[in-house]
N, C-alpha and C. Protein backbone atom coordinates (compact mmCIF):
# COMPACT_ATOMS: atom_id res chain seq x y z
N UNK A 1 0.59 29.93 159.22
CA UNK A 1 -0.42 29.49 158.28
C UNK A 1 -0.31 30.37 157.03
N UNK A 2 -0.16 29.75 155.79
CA UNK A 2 -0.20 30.44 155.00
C UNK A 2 -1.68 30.91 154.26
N UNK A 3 -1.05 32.20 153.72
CA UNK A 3 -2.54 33.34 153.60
C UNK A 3 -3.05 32.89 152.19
N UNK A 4 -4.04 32.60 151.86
CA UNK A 4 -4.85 32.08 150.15
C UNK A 4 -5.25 33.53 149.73
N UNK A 5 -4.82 33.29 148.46
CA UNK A 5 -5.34 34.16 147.39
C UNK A 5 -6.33 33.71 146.87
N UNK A 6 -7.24 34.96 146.32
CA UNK A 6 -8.25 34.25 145.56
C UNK A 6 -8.07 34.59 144.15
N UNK A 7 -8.33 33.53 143.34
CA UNK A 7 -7.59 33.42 141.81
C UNK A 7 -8.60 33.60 141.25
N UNK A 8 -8.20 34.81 140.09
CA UNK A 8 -8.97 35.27 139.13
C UNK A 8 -9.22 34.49 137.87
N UNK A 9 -10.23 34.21 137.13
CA UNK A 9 -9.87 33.65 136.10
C UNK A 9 -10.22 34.63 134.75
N UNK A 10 -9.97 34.54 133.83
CA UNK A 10 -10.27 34.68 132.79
C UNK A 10 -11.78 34.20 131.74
N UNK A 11 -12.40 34.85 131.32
CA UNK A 11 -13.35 34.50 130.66
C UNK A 11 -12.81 32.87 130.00
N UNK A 12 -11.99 33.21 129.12
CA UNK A 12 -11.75 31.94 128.03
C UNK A 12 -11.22 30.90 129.00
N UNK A 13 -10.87 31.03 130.47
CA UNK A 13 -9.73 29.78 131.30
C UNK A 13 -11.86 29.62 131.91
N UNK A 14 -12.41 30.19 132.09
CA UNK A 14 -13.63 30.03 132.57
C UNK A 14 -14.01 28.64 131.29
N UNK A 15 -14.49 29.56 129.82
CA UNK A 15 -15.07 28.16 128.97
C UNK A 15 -14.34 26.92 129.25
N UNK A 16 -13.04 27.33 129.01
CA UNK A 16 -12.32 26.12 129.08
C UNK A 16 -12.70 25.20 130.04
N UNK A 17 -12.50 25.62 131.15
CA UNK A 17 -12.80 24.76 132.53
C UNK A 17 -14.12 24.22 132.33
N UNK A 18 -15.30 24.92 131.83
CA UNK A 18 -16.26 24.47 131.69
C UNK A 18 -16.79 23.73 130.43
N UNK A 19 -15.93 23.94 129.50
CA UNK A 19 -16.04 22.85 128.65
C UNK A 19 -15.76 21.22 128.86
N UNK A 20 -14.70 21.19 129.43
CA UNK A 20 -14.21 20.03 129.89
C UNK A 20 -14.60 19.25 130.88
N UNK A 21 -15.71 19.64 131.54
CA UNK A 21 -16.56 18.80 132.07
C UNK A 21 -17.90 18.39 131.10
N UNK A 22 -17.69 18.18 129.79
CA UNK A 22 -18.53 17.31 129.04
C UNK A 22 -18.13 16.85 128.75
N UNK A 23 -17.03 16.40 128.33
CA UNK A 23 -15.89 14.92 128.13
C UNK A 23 -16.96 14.29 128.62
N UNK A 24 -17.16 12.53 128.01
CA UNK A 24 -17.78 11.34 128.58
C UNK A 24 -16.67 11.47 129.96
N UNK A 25 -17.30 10.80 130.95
CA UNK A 25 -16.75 10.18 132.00
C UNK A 25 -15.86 10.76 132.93
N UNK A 26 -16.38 12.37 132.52
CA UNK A 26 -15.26 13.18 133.59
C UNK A 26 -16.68 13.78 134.14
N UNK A 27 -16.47 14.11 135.64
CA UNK A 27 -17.24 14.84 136.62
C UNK A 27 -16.63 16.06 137.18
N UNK A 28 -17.34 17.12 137.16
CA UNK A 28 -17.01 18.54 137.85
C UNK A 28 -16.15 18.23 138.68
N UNK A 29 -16.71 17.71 139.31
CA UNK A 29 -15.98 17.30 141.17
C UNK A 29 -14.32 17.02 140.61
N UNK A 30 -13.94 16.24 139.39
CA UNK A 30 -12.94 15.95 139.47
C UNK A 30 -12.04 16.76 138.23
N UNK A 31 -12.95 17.86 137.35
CA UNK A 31 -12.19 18.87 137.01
C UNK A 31 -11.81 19.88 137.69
N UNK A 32 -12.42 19.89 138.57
CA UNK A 32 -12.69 20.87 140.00
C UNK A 32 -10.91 20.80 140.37
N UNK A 33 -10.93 19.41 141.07
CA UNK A 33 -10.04 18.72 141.97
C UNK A 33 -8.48 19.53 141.08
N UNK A 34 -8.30 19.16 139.16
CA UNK A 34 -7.39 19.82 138.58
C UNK A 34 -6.94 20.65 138.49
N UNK A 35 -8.28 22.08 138.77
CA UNK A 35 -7.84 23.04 138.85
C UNK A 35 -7.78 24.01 140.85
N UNK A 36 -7.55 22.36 141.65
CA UNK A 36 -7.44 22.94 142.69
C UNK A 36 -8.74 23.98 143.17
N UNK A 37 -9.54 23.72 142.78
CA UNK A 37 -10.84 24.78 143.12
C UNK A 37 -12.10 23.91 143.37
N UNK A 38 -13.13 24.61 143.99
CA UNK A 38 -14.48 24.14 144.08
C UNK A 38 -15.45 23.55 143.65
N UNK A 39 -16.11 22.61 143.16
CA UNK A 39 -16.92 22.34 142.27
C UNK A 39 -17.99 23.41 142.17
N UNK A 40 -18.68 24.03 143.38
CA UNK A 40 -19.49 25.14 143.27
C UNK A 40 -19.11 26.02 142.21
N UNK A 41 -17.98 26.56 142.17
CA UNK A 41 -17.88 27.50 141.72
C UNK A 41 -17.95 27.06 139.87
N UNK A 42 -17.49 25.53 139.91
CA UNK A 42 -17.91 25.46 138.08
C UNK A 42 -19.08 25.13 138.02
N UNK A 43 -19.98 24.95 138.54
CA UNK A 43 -21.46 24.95 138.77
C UNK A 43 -22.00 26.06 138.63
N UNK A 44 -21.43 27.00 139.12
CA UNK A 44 -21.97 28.33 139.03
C UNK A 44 -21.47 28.81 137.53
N UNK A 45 -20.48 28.68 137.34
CA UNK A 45 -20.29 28.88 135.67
C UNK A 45 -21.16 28.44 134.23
N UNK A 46 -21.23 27.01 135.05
CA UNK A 46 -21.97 26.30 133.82
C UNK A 46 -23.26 26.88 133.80
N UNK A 47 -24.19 27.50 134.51
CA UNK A 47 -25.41 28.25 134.91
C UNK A 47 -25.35 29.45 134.50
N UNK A 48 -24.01 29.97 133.91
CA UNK A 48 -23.98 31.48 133.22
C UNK A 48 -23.62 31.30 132.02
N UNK A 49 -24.53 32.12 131.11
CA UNK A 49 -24.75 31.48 129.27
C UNK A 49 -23.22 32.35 128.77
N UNK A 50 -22.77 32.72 129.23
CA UNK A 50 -21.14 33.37 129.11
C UNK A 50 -20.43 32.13 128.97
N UNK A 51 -20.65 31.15 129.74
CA UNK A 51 -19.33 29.68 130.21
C UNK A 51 -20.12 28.78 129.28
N UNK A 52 -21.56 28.88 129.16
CA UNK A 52 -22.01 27.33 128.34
C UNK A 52 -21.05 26.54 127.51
N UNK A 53 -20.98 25.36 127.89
CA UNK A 53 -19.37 25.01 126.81
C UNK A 53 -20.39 24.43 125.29
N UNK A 54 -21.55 24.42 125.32
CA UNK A 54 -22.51 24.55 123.26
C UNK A 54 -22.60 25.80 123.28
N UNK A 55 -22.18 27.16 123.76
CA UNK A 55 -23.02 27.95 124.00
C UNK A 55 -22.84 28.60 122.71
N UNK A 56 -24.14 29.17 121.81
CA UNK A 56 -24.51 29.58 120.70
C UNK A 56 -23.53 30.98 119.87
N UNK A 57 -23.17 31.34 118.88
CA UNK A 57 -22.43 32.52 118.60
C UNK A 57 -23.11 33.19 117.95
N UNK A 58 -24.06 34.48 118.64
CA UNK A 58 -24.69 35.64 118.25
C UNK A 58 -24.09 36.53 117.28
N UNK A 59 -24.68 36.93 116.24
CA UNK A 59 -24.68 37.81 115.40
C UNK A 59 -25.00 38.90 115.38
N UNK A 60 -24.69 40.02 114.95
CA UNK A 60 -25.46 41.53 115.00
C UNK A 60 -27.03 41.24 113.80
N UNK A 61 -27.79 41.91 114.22
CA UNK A 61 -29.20 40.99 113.20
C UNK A 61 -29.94 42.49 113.23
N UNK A 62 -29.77 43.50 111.94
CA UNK A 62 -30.52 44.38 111.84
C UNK A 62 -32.24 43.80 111.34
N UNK A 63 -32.83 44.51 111.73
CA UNK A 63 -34.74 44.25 110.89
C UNK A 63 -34.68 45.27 110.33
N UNK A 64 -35.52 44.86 109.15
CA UNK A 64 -35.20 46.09 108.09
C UNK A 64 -37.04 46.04 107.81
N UNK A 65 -37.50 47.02 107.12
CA UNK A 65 -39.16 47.02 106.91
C UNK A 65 -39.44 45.72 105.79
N UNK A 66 -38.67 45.61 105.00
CA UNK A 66 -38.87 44.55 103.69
C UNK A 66 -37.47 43.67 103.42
N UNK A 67 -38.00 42.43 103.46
CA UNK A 67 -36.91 41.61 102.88
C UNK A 67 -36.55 42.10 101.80
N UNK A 68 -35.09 42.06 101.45
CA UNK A 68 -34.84 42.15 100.16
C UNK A 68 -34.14 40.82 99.72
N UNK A 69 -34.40 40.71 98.12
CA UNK A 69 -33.86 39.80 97.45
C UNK A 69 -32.54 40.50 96.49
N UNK A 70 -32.13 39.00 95.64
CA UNK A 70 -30.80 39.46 94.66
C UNK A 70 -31.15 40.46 94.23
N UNK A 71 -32.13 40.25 93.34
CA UNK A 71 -32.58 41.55 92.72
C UNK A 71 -32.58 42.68 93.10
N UNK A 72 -32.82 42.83 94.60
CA UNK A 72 -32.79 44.25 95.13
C UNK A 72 -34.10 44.55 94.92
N UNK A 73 -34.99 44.03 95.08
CA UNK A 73 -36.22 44.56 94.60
C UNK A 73 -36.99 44.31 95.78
N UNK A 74 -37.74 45.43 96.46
CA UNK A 74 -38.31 44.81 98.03
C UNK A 74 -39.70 43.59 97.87
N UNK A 75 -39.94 42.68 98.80
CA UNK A 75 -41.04 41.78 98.42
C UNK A 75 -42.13 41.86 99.30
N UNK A 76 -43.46 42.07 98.70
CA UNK A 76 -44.67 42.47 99.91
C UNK A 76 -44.74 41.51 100.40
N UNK A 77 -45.92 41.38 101.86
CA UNK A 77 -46.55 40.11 101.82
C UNK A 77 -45.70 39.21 102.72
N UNK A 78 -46.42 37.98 102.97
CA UNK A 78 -45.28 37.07 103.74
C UNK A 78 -44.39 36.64 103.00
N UNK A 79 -43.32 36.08 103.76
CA UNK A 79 -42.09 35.54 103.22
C UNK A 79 -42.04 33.79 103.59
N UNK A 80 -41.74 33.23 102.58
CA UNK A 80 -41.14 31.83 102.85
C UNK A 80 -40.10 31.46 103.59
N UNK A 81 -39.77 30.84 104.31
CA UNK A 81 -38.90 30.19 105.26
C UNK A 81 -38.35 29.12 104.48
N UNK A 82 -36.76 29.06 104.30
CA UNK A 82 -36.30 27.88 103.64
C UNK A 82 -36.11 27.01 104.72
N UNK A 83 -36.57 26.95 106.24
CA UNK A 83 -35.99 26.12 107.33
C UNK A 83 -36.62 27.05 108.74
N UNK A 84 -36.16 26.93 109.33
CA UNK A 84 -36.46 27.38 110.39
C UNK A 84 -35.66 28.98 111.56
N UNK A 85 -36.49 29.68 111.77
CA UNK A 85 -35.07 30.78 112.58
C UNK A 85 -35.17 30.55 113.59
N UNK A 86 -34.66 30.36 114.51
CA UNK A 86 -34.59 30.41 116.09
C UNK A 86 -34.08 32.07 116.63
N UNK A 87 -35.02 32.65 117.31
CA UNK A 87 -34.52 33.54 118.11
C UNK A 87 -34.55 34.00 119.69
N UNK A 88 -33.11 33.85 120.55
CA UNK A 88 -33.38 34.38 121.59
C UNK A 88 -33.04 35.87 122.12
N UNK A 89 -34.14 35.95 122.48
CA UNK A 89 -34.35 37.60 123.01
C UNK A 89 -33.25 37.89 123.82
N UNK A 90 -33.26 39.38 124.74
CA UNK A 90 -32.42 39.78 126.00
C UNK A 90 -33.23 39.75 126.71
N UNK A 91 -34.86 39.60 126.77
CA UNK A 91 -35.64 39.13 127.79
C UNK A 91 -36.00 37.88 128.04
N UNK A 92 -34.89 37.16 127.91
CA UNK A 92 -35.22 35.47 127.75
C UNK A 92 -36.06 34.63 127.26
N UNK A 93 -36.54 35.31 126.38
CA UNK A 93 -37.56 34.48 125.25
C UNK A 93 -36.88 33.69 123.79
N UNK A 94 -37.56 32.78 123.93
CA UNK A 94 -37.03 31.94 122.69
C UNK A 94 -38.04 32.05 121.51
N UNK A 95 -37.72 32.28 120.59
CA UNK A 95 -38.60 32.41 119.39
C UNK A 95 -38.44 31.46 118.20
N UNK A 96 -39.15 30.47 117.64
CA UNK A 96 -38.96 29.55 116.17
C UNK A 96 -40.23 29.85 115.93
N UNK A 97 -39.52 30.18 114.17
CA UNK A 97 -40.32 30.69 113.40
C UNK A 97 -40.39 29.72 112.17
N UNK A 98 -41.26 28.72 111.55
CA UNK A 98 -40.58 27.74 110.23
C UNK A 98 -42.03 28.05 109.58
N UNK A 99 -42.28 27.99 108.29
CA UNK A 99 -43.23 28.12 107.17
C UNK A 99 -42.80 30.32 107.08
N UNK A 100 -44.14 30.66 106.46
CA UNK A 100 -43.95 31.98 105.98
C UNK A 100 -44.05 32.67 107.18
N UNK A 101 -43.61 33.69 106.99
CA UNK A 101 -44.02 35.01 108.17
C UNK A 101 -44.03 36.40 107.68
N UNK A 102 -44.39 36.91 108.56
CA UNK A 102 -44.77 38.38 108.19
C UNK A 102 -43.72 39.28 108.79
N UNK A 103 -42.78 39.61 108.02
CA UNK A 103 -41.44 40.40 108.76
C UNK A 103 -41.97 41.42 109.44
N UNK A 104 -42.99 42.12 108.97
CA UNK A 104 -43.48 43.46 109.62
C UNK A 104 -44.05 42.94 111.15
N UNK A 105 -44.83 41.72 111.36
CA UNK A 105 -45.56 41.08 112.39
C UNK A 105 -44.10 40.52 113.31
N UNK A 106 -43.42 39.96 112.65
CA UNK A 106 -42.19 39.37 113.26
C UNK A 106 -41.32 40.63 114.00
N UNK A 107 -41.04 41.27 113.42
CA UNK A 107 -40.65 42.77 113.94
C UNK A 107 -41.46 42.92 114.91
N UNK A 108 -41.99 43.69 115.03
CA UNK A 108 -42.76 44.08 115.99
C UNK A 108 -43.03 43.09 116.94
N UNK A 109 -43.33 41.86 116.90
CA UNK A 109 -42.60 40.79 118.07
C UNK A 109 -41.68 41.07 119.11
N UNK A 110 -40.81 40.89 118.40
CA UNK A 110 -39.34 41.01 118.44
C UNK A 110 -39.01 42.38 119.80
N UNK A 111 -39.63 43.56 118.97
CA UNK A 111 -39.64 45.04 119.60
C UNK A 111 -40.41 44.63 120.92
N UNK A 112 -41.80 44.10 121.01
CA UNK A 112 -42.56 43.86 121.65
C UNK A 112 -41.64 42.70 122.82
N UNK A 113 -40.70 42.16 122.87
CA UNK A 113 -40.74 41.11 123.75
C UNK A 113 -39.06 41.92 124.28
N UNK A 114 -38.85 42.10 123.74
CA UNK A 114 -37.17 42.83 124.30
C UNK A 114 -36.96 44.01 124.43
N UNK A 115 -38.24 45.24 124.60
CA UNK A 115 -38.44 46.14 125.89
C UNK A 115 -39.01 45.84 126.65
C-alpha cells in the first residue's frame, strides 16, 4: 500500500483554489475533485479572511489628532465626508462612517474597540 503525503500548500495556491470556486457553475466538490483533495478542507479556507477570493486590501492607516488639508493648515471641528469610510477592526468590528465626524471622537473609537 502506498504511504500519502500530506501536501502543503501555499498561501497564493490557497487564494487561487479558493478563488475558483466562484466561477458561475463550478462547485467546491468539483474544484476539490481537480486538485485531488477534500472539499472540507476548501471550506475551511473559504472561512479564513486570508483565502476570501473578494477579500479586501488593507492599508497601513495612521490617526493623526487633526485632519490636515492642501494647505497644511490643521482644521477644528467636524470634518465632512466626501462618501463614506468603512472600517474593520482586529476585534472584528465593522465601522461606516458617511456625513461629518469628529476625528478626535472617531479615534478614540477606533482605540476603544481594538484593545
Amino acid at each position: 500500500m502506498a504511504r500519502r503525503t500530506k501536501r502543503l500548500w501555499t498561501d497564493e495556491e490557497k487564494r487561487s483554489i479558493c478563488l475558483q470556486t466562484t466561477a458561475p457553475g463550478v462547485s467546491v466538490a468539483r474544484v476539490a475533485q481537480r486538485y485531488a483533495m477534500n472539499a472540507n478542507l476548501i471550506f475551511k479556507w473559504l472561512r479564513d479572511p486570508r483565502y476570501e477570493p473578494d477579500a479586501a486590501c488593507f492599508l497601513p492607516v495612521e490617526i493623526v489628532d487633526r485632519p490636515m488639508h492642501e494647505n497644511s493648515k490643521a482644521v477644528a471641528g467636524p470634518v465632512p465626508a466626501a462618501g463614506a469610510i468603512k472600517i474593520d477592526t482586529a476585534g472584528d468590528h465593522r465601522l461606516r462612517i458617511s456625513g461629518t465626524y469628529d476625528p478626535e471622537a472617531l479615534a478614540r473609537l477606533i482605540r476603544g474597540l481594538s484593545g
